[in-house]
N, C-alpha and C. Protein backbone atom coordinates (compact mmCIF):
# COMPACT_ATOMS: atom_id res chain seq x y z
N UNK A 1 134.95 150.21 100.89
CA UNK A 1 135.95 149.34 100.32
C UNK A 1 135.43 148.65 99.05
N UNK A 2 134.07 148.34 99.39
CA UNK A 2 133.86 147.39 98.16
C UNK A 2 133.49 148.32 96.87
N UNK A 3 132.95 149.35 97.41
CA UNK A 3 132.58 150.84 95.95
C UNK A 3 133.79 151.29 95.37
N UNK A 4 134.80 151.32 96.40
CA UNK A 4 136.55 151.36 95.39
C UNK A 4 136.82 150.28 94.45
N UNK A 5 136.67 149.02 95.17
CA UNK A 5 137.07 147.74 94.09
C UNK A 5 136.48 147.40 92.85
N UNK A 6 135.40 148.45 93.11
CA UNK A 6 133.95 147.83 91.82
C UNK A 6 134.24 149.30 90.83
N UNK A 7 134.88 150.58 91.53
CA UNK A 7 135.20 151.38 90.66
C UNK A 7 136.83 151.27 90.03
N UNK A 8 137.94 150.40 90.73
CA UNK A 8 139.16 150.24 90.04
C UNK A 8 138.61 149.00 89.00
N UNK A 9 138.15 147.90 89.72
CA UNK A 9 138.19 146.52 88.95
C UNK A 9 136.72 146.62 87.95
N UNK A 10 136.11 147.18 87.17
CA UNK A 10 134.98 147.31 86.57
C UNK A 10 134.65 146.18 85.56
N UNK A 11 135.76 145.26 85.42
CA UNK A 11 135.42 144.02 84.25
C UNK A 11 134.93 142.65 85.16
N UNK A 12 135.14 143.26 86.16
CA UNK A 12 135.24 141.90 87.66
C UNK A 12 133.97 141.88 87.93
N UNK A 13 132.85 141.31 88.72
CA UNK A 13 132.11 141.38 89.55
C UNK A 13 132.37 141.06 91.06
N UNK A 14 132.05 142.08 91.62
CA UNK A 14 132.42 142.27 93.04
C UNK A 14 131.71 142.27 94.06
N UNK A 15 131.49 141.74 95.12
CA UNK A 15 130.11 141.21 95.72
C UNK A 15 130.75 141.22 97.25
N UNK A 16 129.83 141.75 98.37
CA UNK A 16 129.81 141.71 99.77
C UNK A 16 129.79 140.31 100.18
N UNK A 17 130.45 140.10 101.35
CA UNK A 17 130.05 138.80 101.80
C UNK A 17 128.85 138.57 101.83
N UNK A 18 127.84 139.47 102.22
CA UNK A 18 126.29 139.17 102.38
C UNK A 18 125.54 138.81 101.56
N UNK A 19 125.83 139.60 100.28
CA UNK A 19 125.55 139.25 98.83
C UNK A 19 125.92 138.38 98.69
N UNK A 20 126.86 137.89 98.61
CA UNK A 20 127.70 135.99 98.33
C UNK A 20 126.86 134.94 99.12
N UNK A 21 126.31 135.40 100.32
CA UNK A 21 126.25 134.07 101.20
C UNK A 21 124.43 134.16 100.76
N UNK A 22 123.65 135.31 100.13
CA UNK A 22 122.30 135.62 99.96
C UNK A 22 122.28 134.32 98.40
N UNK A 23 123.45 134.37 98.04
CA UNK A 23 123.16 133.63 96.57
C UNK A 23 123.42 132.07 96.60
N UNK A 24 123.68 131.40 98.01
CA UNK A 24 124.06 129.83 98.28
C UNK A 24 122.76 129.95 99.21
N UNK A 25 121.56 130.54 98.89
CA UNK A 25 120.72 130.18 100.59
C UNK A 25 119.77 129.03 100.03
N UNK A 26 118.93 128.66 100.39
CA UNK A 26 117.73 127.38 99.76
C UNK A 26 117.13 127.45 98.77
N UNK A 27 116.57 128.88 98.75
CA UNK A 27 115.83 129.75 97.62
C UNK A 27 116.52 129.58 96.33
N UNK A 28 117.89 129.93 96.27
CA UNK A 28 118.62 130.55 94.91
C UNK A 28 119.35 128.86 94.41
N UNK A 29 118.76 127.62 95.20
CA UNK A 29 119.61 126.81 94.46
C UNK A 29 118.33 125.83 94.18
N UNK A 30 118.02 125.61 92.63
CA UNK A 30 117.28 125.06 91.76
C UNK A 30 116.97 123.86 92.11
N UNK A 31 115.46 123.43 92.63
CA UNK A 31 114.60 121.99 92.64
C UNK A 31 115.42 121.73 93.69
N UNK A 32 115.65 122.65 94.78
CA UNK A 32 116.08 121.76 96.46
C UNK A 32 114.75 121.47 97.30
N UNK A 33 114.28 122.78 96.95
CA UNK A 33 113.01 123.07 97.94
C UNK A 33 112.04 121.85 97.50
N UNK A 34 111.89 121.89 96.59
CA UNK A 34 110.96 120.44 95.75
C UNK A 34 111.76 119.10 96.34
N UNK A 35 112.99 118.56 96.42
CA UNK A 35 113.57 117.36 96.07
C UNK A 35 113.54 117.66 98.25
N UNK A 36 113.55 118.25 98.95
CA UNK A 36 113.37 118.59 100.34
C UNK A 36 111.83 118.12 100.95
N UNK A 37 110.42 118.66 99.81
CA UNK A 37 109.66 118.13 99.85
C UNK A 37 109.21 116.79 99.93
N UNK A 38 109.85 116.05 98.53
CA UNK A 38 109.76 114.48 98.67
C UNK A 38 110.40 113.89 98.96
N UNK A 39 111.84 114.37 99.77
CA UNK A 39 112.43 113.18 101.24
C UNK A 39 111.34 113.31 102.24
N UNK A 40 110.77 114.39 102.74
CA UNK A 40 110.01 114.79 104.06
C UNK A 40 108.80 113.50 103.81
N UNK A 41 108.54 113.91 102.42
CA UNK A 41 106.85 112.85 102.03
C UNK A 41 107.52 111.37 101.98
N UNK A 42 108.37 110.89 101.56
CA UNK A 42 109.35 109.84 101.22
C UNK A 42 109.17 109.17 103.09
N UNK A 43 109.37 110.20 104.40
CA UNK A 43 109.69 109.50 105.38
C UNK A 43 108.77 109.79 105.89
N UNK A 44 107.74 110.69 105.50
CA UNK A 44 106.15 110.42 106.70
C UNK A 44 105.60 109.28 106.26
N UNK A 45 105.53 108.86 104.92
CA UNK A 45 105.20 107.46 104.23
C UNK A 45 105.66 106.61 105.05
N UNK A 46 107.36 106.13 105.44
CA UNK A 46 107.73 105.42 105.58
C UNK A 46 107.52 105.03 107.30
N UNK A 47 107.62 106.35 107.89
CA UNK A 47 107.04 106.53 109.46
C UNK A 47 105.29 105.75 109.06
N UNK A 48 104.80 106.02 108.74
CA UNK A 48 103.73 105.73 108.83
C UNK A 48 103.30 104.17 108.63
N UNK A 49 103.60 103.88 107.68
CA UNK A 49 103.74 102.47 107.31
C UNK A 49 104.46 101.57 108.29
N UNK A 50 105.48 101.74 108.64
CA UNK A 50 105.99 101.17 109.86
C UNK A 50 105.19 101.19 111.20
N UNK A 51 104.63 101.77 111.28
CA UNK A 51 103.62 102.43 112.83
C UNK A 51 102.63 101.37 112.48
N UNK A 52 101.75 101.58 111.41
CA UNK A 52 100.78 101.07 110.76
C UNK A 52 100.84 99.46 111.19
N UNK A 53 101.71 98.67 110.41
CA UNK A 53 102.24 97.01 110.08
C UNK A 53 102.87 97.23 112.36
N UNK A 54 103.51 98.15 112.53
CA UNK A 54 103.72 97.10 114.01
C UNK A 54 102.44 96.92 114.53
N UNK A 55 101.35 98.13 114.80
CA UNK A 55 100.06 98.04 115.15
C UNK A 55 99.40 96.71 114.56
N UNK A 56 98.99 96.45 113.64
CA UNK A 56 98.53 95.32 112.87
C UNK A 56 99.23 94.25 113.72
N UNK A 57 100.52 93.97 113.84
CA UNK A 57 101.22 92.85 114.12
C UNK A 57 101.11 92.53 115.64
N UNK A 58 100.51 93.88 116.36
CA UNK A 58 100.75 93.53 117.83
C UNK A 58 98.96 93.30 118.10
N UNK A 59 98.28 94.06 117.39
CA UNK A 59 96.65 93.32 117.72
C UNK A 59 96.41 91.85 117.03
N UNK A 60 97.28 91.78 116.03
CA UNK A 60 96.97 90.03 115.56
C UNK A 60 97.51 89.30 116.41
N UNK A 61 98.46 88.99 117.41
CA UNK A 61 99.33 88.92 118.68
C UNK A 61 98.55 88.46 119.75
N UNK A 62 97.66 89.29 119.66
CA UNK A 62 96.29 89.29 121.08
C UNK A 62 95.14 89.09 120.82
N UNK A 63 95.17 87.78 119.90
CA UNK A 63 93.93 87.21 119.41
C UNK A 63 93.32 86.28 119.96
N UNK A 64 94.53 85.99 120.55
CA UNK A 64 93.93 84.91 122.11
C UNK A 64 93.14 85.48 123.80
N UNK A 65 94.04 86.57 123.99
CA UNK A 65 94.14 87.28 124.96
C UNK A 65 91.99 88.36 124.30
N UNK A 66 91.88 88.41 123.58
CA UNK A 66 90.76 88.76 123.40
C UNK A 66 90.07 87.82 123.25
N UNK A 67 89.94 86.74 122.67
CA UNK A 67 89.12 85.71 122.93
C UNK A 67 88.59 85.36 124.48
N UNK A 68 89.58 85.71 125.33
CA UNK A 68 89.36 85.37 126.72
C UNK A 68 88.27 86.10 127.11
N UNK A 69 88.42 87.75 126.33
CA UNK A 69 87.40 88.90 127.03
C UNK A 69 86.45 88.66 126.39
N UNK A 70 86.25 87.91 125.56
CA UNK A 70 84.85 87.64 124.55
C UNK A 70 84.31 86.51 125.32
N UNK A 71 85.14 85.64 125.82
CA UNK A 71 84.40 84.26 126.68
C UNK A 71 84.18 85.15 127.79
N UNK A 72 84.57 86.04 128.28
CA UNK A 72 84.11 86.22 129.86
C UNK A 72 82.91 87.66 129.21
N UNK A 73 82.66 87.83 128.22
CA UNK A 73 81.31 88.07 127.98
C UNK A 73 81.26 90.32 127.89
N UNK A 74 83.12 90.46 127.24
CA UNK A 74 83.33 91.74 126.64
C UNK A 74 82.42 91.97 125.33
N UNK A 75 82.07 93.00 124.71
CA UNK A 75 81.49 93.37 123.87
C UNK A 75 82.66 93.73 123.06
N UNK A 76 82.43 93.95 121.69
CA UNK A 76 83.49 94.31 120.77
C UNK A 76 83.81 95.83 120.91
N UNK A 77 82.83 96.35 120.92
CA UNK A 77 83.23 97.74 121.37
C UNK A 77 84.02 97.77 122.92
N UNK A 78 83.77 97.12 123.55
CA UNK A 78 84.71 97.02 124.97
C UNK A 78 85.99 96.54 124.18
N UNK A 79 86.52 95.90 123.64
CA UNK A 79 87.61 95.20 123.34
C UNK A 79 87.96 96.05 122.19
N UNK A 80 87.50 96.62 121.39
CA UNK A 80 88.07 97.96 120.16
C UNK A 80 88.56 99.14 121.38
N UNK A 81 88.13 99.48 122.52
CA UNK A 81 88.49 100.85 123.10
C UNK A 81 89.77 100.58 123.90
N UNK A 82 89.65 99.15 124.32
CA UNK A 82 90.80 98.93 125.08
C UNK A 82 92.20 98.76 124.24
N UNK A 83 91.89 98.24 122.90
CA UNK A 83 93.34 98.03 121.71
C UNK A 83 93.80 99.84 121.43
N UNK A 84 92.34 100.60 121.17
CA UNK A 84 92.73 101.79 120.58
C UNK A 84 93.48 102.82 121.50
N UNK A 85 93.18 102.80 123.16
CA UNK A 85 93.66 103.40 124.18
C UNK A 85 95.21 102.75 124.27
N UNK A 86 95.41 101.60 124.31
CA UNK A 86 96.67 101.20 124.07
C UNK A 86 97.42 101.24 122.94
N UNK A 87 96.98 101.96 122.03
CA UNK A 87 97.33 102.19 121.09
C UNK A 87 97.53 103.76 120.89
N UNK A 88 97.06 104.47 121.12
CA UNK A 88 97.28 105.66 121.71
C UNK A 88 98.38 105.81 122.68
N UNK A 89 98.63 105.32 123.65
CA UNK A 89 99.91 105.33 124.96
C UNK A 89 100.63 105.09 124.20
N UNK A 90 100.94 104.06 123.45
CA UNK A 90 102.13 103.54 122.68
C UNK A 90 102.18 104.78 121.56
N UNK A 91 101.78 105.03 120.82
CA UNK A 91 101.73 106.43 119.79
C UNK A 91 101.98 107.41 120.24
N UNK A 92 101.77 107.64 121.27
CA UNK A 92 102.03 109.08 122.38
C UNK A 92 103.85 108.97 122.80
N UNK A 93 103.89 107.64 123.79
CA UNK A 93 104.98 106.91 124.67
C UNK A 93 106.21 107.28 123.13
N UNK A 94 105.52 106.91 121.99
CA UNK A 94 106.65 106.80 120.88
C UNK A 94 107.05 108.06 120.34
N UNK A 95 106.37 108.88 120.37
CA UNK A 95 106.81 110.02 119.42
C UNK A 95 107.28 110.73 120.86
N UNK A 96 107.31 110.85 121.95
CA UNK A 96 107.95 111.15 123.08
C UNK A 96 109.65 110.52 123.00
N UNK A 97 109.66 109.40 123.26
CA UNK A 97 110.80 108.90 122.86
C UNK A 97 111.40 109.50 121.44
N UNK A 98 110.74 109.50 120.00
CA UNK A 98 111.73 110.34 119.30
C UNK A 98 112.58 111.45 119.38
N UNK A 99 111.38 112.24 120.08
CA UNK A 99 111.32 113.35 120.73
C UNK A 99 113.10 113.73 121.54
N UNK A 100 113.17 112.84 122.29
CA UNK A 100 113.75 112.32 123.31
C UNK A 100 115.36 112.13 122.42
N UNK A 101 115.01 111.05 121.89
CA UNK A 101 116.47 110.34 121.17
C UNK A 101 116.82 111.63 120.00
N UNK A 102 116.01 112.34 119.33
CA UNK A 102 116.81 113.68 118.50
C UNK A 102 117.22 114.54 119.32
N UNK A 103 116.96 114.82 120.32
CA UNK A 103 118.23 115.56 121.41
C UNK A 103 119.57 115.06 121.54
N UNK A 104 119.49 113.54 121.82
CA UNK A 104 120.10 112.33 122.27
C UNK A 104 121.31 112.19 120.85
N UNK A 105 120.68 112.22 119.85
CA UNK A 105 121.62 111.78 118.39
C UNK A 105 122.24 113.44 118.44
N UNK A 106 121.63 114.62 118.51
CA UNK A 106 122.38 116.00 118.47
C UNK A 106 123.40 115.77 119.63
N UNK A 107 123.16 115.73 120.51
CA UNK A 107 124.41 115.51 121.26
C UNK A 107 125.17 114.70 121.31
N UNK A 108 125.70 113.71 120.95
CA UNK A 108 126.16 112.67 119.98
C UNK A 108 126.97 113.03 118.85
N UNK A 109 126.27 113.64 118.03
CA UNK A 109 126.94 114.07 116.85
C UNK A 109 127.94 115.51 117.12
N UNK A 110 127.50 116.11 118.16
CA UNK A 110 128.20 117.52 118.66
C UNK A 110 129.56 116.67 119.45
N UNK A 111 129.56 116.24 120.00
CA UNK A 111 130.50 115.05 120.76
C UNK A 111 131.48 114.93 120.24
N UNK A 112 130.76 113.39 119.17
CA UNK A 112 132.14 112.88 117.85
C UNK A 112 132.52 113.67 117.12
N UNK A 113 131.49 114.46 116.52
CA UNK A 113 132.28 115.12 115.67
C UNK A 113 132.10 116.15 115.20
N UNK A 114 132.50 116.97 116.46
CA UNK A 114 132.12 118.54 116.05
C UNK A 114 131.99 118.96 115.05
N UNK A 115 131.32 120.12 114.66
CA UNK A 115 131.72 121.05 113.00
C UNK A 115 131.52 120.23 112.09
N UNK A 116 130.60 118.60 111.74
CA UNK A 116 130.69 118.39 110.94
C UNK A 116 129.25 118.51 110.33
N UNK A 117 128.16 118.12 111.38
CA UNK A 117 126.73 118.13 110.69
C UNK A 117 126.09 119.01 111.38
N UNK A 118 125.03 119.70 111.09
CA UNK A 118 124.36 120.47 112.01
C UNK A 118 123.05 119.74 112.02
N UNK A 119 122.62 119.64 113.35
CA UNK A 119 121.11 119.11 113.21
C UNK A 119 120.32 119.99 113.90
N UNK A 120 119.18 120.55 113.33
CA UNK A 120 118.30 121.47 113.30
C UNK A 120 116.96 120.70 114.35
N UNK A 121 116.63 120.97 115.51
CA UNK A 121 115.44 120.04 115.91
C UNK A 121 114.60 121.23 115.58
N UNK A 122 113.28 121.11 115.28
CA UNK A 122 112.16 122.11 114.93
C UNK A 122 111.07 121.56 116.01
N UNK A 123 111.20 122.15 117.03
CA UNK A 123 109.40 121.94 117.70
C UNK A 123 108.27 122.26 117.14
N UNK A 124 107.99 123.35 116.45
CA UNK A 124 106.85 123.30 115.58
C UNK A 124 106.77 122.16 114.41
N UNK A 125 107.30 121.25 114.37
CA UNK A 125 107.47 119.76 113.72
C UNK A 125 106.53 118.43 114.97
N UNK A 126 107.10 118.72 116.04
CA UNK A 126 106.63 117.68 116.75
C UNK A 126 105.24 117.39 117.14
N UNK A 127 103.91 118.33 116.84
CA UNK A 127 102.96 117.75 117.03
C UNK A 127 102.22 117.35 115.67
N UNK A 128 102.83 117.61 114.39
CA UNK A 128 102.93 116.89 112.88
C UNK A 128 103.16 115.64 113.10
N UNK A 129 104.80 115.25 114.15
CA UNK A 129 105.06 114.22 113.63
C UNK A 129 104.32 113.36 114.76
N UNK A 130 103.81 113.42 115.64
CA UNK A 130 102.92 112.89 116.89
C UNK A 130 101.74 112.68 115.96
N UNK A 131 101.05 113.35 115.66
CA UNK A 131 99.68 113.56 114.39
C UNK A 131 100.25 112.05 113.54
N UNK A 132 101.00 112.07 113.21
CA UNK A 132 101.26 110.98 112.00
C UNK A 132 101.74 109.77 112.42
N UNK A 133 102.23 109.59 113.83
CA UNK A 133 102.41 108.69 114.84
C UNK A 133 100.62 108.19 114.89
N UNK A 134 99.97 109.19 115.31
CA UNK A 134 98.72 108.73 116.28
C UNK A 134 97.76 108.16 114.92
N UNK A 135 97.76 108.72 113.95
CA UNK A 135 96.79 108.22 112.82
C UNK A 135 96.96 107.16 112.66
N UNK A 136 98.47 107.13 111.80
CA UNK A 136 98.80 105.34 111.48
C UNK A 136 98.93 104.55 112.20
N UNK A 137 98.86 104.79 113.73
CA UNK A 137 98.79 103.56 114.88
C UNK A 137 97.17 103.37 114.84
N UNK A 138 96.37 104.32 114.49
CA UNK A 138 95.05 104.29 114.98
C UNK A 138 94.46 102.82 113.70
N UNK A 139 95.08 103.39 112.62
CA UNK A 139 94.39 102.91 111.48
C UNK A 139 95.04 101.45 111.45
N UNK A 140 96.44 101.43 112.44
CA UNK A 140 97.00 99.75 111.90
C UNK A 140 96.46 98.90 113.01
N UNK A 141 95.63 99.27 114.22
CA UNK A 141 94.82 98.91 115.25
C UNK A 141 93.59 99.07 114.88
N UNK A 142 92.83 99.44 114.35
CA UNK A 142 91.00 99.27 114.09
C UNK A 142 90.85 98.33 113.33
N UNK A 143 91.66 97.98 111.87
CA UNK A 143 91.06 96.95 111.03
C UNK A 143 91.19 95.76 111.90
N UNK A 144 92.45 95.19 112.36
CA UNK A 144 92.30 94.42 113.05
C UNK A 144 91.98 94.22 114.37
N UNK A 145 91.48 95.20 114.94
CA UNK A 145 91.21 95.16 116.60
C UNK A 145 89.60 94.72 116.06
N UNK A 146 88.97 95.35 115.12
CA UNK A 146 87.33 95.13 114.44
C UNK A 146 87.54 93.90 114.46
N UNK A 147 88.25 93.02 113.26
CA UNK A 147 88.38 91.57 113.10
C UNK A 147 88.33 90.86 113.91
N UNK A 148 89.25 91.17 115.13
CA UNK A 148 89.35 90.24 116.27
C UNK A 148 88.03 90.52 117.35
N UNK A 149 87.62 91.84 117.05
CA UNK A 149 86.59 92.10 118.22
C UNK A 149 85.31 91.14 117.62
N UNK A 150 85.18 91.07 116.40
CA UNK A 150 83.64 90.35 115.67
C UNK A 150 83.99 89.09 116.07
N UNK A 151 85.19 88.52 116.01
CA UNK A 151 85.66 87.17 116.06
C UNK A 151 84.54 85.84 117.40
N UNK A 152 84.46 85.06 117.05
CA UNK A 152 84.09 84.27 117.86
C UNK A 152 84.78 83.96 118.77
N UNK A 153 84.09 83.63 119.88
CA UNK A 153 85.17 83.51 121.11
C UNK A 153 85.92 82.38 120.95
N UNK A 154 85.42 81.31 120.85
CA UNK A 154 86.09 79.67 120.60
C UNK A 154 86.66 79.89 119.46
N UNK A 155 86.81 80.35 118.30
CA UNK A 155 87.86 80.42 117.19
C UNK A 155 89.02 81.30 117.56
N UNK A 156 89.06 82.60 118.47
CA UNK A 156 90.25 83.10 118.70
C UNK A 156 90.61 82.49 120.21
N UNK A 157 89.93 81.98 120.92
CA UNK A 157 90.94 80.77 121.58
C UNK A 157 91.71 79.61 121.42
N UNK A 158 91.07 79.15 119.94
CA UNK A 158 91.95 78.07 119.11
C UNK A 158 92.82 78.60 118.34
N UNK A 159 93.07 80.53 118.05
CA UNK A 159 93.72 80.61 117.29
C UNK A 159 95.19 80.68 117.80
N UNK A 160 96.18 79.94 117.12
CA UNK A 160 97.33 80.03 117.43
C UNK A 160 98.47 80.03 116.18
């Protein structure tokens, strides 16, 4: 059919559906693949930084609660393994829950409103985005789990 149309209509260009749908794919449309790149970098930044500052905010939190393990005669390294292990569960516990709630928002969105968005979950994504969970929790828990672990015992019991 289509070798008739391309031999009556010869001023036309005439194209298979397959051919048509090969020329809208990711590849053939200019600076997506790039501008795809720096949303992805745009939100591991932003994942990260967020992970980072709650970590920070929840070991500055327990500056008292470590003072206690420093008066009852913890070592800083005892009190760094116990922030970083809990810090780990929570980094683990969290990217589980994402895990969890992008099923949760796909079915949701299939629900309200059919046919309108497609959401793609990628498992070969989820131990990237666990990886980038576990770093920036690690790194927003050591500076200050260190601080508080060197800390004197009587100054982080007065600290309030």
């Amino acid at each position: 059919m289509i070798v008739e149309l391309k031999t009556k209509l010869k001023d036309y260009q005439i194209s298979s559906i397959e051919e048509f749908t090969s020329l809208i794919s990711v590849n053939n449309i200019p600076m997506l693949q790039e501008f795809i790149g720096v949303i992805i970098g745009v939100g591991v930044l932003v994942g990260f930084l967020v992970v980072f500052l709650s970590m920070y905010t929840a070991v500055l939190e327990r500056t008292r609660e470590i003072g206690i393990l420093k008066a009852l005669g913890a070592s800083p390294g005892y009190i760094l393994s116990i922030l970083m292990r809990e810090t780990t569960v929570l980094a683990v516990a969290g990217s589980a829950f994402g895990i969890a709630l992008s099923y949760g928002t796909r079915w949701l969105i299939r629900t309200v409103a059919p046919g309108s968005l497609i959401q793609a979950i990628v498992p070969e994504w989820w131990p990237i985005a666990a990886a980038v969970a576990l770093v920036g929790a690690w790194l927003g828990a050591a500076y200050p789990g260190m601080k508080a672990a060197r800390q004197d015992a009587i100054e982080a019991l007065a600290y309030e």
